[in-house]
Protein backbone atom coordinates (compact mmCIF):
# COMPACT_ATOMS: atom_id res chain seq x y z
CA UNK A 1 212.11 -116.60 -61.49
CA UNK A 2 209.37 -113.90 -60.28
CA UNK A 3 209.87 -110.40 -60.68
CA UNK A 4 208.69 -107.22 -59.13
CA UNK A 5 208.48 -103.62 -61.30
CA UNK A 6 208.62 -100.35 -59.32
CA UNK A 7 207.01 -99.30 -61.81
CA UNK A 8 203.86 -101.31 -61.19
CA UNK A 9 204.37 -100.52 -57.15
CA UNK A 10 202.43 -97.94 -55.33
CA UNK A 11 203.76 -94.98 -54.04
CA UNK A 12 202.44 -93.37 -51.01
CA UNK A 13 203.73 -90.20 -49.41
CA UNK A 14 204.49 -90.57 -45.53
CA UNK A 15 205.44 -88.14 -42.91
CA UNK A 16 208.84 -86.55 -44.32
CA UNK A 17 209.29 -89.64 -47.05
CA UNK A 18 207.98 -91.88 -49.73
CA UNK A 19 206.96 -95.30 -49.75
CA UNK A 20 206.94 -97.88 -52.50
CA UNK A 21 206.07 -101.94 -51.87
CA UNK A 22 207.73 -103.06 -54.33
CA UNK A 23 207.64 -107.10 -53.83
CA UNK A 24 205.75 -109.36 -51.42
CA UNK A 25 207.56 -112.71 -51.48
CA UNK A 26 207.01 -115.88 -50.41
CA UNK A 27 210.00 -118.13 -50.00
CA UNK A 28 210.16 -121.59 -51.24
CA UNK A 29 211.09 -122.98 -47.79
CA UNK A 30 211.75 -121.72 -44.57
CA UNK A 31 214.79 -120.08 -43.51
CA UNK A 32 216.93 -119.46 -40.71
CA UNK A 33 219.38 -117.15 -42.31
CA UNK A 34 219.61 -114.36 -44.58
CA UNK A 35 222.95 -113.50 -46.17
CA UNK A 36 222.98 -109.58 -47.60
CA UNK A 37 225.48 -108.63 -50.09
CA UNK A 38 226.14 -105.67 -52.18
CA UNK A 39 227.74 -106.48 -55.77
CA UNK A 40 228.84 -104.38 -57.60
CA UNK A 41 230.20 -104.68 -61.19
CA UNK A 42 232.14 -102.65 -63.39
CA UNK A 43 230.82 -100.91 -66.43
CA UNK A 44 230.90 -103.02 -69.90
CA UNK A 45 231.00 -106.33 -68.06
CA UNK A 46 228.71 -109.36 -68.33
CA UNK A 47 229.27 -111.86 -65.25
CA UNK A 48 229.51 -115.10 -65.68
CA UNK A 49 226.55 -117.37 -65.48
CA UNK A 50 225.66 -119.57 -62.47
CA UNK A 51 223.06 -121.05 -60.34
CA UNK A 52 222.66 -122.11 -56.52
CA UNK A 53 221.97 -125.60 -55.81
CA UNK A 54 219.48 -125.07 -52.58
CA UNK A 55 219.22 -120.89 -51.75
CA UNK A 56 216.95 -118.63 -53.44
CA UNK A 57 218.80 -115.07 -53.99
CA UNK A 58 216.87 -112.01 -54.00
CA UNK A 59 218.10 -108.90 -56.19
CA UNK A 60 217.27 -105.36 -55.36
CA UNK A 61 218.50 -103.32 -58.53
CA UNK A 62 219.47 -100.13 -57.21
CA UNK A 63 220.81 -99.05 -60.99
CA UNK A 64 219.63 -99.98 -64.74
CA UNK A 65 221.24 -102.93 -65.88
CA UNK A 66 220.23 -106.40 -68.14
CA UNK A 67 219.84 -109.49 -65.97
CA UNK A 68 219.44 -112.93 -67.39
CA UNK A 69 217.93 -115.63 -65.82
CA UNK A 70 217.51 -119.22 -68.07
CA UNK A 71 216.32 -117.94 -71.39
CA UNK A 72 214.80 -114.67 -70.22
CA UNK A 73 216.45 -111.62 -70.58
CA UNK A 74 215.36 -108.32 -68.01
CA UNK A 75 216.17 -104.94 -68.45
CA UNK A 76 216.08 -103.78 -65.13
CA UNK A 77 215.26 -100.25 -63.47
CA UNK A 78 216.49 -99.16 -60.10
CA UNK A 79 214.15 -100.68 -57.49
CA UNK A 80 213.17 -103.53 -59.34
CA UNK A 81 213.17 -106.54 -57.49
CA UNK A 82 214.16 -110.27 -59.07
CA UNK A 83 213.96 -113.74 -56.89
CA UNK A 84 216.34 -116.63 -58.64
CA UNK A 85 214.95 -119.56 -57.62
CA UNK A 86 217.39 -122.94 -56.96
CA UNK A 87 218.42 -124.00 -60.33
CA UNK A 88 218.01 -120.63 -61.99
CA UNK A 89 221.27 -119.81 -63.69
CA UNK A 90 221.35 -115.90 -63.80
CA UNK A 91 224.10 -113.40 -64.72
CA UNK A 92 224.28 -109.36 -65.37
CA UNK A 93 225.23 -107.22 -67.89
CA UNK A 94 225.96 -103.73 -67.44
CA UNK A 95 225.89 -100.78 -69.95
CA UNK A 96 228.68 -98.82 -71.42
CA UNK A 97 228.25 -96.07 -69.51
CA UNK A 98 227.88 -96.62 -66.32
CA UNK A 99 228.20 -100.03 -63.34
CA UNK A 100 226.08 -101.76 -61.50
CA UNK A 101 225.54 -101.38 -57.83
CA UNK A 102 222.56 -104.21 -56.43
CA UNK A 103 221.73 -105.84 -53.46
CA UNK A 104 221.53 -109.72 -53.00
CA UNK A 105 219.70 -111.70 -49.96
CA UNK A 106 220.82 -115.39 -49.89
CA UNK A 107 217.73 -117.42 -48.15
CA UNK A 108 219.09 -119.63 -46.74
CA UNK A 109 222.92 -118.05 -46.23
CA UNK A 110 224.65 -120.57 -47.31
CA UNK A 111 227.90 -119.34 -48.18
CA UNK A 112 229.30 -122.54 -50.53
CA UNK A 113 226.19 -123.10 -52.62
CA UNK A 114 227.14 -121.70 -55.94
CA UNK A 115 227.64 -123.97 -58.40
CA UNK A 116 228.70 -122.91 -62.34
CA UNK A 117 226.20 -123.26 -65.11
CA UNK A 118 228.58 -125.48 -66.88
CA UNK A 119 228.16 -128.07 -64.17
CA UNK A 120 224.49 -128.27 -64.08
């Protein structure tokens, strides 16, 4: 698991906009596909935890929400940036008061590579 903190990115102003890296990743393996998905979950819901036996998935957190990931446990600001590696089991966990909206890239897209934490 790796993960990025707008917080620690730098800002830079730009002509009309701002700018913030947040992440510079390096992939595992190369790819030939990218899946993009937006999730979105419901307020005072934890997910259920799973893994992916060969993709790494990339999570763009574009609301506050608590992420785990093995034994770790993130809270996570909008624009924060987590990469699950294969193996990882992760879930979410939103807050009372409000859902989760985030944006995951499967590298590779493959669509049938989930696989529960129970079986692992």
């Amino acid at each position: 698991m790796k993960i990025y903190r707008i917080s620690e990115s730098e800002t830079k102003g730009r002509a009309g906009y701002t700018a913030s890296y947040v992440a510079d990743i390096a992939l595992s393996s190369p790819a030939s596909s990218t899946g993009v998905i937006v999730v979105k979950v419901p307020r005072n819901t934890k997910t259920v935890p799973h893994a992916h036996a060969i993709l790494e998935e990339i999570f763009v957190v574009l609301n506050r929400t608590r992420m785990g990931v093995g034994d770790t446990i993130l809270d996570l600001d909008p624009g924060d940036v987590v990469v699950a590696d294969p193996g990882e089991a992760h879930w979410f966990e939103t807050y009372h008061d409000e859902g989760l909206t985030l944006i995951a890239l499967k590298v590779p897209n493959l669509k049938e590579d989930k696989v529960s934490d129970e079986t692992r």
